[in-house]
C-alpha atoms as a PDB file:
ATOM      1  CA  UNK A   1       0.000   0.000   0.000  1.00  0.00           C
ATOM      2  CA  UNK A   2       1.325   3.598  -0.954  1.00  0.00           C
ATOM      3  CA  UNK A   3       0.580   6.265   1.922  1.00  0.00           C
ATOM      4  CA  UNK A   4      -0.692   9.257   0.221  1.00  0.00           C
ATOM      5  CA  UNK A   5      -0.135  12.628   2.760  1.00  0.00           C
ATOM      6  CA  UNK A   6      -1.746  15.857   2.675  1.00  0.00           C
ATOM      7  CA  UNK A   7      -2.268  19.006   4.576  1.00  0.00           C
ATOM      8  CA  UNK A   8      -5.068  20.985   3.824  1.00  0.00           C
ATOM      9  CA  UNK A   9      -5.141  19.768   0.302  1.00  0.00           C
ATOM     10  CA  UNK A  10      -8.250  21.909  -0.499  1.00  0.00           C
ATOM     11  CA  UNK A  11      -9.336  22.298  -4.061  1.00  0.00           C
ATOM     12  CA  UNK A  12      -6.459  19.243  -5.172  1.00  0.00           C
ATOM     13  CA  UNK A  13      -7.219  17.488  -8.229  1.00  0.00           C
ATOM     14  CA  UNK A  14      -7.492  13.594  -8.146  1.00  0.00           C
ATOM     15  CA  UNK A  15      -9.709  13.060 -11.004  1.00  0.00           C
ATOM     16  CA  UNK A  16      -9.704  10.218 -12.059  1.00  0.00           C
ATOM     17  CA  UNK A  17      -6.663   8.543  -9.941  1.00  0.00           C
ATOM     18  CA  UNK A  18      -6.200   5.380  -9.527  1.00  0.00           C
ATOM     19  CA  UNK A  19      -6.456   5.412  -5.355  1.00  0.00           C
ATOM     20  CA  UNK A  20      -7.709   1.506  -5.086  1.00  0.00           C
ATOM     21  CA  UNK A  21      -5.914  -0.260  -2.026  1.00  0.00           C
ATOM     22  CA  UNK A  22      -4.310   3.131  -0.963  1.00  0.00           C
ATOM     23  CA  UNK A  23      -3.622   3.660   2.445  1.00  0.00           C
ATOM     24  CA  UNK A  24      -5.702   7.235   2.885  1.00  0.00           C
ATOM     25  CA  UNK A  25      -6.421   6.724   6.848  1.00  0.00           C
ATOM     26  CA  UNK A  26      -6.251   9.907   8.639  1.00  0.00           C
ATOM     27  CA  UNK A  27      -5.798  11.725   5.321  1.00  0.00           C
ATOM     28  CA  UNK A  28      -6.905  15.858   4.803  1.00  0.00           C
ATOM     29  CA  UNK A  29      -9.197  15.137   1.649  1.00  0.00           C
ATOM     30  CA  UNK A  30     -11.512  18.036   2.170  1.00  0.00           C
ATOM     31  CA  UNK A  31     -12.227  20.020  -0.907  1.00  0.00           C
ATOM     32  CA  UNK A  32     -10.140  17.514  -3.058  1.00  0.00           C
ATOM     33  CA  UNK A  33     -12.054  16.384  -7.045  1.00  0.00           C
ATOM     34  CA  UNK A  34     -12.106  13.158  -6.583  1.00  0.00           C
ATOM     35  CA  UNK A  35     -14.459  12.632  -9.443  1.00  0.00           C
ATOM     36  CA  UNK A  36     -14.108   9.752 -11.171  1.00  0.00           C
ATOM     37  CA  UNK A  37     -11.472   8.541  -8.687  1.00  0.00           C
ATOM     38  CA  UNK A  38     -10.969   4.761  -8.370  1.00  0.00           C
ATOM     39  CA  UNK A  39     -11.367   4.228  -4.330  1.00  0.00           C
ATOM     40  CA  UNK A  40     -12.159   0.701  -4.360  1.00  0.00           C
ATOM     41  CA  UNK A  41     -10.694  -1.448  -0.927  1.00  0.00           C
ATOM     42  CA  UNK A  42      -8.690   2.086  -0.164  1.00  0.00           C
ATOM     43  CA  UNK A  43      -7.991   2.318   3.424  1.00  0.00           C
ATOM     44  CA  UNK A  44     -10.355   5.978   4.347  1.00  0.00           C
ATOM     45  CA  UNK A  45     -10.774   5.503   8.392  1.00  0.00           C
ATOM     46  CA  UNK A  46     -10.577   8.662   9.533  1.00  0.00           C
ATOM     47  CA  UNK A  47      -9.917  10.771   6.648  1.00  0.00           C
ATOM     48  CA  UNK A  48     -11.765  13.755   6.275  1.00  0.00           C
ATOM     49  CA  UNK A  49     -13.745  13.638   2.898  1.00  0.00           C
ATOM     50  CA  UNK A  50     -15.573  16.822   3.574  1.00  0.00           C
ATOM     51  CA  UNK A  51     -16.670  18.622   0.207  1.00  0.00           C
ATOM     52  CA  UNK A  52     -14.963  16.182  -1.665  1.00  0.00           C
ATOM     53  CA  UNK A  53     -16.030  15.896  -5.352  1.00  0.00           C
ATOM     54  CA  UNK A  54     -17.825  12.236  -5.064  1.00  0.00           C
ATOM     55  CA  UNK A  55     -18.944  12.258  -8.363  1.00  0.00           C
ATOM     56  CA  UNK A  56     -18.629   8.749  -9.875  1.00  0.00           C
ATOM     57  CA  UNK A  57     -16.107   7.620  -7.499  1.00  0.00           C
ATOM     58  CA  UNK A  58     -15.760   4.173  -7.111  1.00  0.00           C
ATOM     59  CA  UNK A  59     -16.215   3.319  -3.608  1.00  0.00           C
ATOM     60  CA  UNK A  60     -17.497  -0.172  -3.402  1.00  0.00           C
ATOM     61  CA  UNK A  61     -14.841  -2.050  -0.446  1.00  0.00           C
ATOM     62  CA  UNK A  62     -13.358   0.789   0.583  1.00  0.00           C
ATOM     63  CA  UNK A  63     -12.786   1.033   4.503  1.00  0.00           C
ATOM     64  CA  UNK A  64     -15.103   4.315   5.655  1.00  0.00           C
ATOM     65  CA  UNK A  65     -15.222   3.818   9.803  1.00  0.00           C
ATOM     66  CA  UNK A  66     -14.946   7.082  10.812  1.00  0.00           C
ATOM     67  CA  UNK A  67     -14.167   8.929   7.628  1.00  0.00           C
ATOM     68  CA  UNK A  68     -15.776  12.325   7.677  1.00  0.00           C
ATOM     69  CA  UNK A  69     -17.849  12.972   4.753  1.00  0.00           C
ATOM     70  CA  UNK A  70     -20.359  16.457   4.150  1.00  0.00           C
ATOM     71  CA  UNK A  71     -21.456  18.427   1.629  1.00  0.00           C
ATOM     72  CA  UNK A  72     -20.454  16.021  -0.891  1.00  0.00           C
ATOM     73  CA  UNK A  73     -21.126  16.580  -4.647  1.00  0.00           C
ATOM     74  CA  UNK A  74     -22.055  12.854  -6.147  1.00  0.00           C
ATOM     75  CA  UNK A  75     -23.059  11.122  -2.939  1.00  0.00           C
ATOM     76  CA  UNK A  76     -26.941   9.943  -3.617  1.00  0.00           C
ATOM     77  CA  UNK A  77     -29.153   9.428  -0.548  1.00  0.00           C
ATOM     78  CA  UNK A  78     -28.307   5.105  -1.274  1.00  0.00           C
ATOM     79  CA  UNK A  79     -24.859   6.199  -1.440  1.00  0.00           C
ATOM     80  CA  UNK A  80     -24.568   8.090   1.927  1.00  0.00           C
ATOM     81  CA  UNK A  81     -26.963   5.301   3.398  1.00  0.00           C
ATOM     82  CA  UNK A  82     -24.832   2.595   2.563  1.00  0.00           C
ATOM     83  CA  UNK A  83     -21.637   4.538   3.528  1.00  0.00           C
ATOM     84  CA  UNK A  84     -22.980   4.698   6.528  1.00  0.00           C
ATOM     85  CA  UNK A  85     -24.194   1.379   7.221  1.00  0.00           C
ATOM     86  CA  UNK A  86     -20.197   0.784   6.611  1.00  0.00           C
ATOM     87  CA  UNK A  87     -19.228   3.572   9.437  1.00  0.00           C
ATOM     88  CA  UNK A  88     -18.642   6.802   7.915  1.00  0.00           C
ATOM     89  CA  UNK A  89     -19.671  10.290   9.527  1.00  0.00           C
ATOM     90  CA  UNK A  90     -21.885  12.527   7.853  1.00  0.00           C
ATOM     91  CA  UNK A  91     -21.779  16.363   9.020  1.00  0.00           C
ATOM     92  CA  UNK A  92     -24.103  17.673   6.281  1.00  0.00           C
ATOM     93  CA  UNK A  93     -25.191  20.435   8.594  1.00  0.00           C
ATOM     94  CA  UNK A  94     -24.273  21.361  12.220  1.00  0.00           C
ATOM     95  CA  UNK A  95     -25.727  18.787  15.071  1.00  0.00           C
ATOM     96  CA  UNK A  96     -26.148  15.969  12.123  1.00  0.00           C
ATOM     97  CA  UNK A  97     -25.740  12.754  13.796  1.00  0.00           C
ATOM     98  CA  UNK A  98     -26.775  10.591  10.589  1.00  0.00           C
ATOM     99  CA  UNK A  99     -24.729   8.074  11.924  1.00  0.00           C
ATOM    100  CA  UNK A 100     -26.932   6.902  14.734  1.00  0.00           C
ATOM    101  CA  UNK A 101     -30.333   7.429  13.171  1.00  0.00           C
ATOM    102  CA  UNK A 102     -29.991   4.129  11.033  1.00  0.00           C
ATOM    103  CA  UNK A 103     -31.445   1.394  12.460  1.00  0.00           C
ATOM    104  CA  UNK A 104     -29.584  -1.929  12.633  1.00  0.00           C
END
């Protein structure tokens, strides 16, 4: 696994980048096009994926427990639903504790 790091990498361009099996825990992703980004099986626990472009990202076995998603262009209601089922953290607005409301 290659460790990507960033700091503060807002408004980055990862179109289209081959991420799969990338270790991207605890990774500053807010802001970052990730449209069309292969995430498949990355590593994303605890990243912060907030206003990350979404659209068409592959995300399908990608580790999400406690990645920080919000405001997300390309994330469909099934998407953030099954995200997190999986254990990611939506902050779409303030005091949003999506998280908890789904029902196991």
């Amino acid at each position: 696994m290659v460790k990507i790091v960033t700091r503060g990498a807002i408004d980055a361009d990862l179109s289209g980048a081959d991420l799969s099996n990338t270790n991207l825990s605890n990774t500053d992703l807010s802001g970052v096009n990730l449209r069309y980004a292969d995430l498949r099986y990355a590593d994303l626990r605890y990243a912060d994926l907030s206003r990350a472009n979404l659209s068409s990202a592959k995300l399908s076995g990608a580790n999400v427990e406690n990645a920080r998603f919000g405001n997300n262009p390309g994330i469909s209601e099934s998407i953030k639903n099954n995200l997190i089922q999986r254990g990611a953290i939506f902050e779409d607005s303030p005091g949003d504790h999506s998280r908890v409301l789904i029902p196991r």
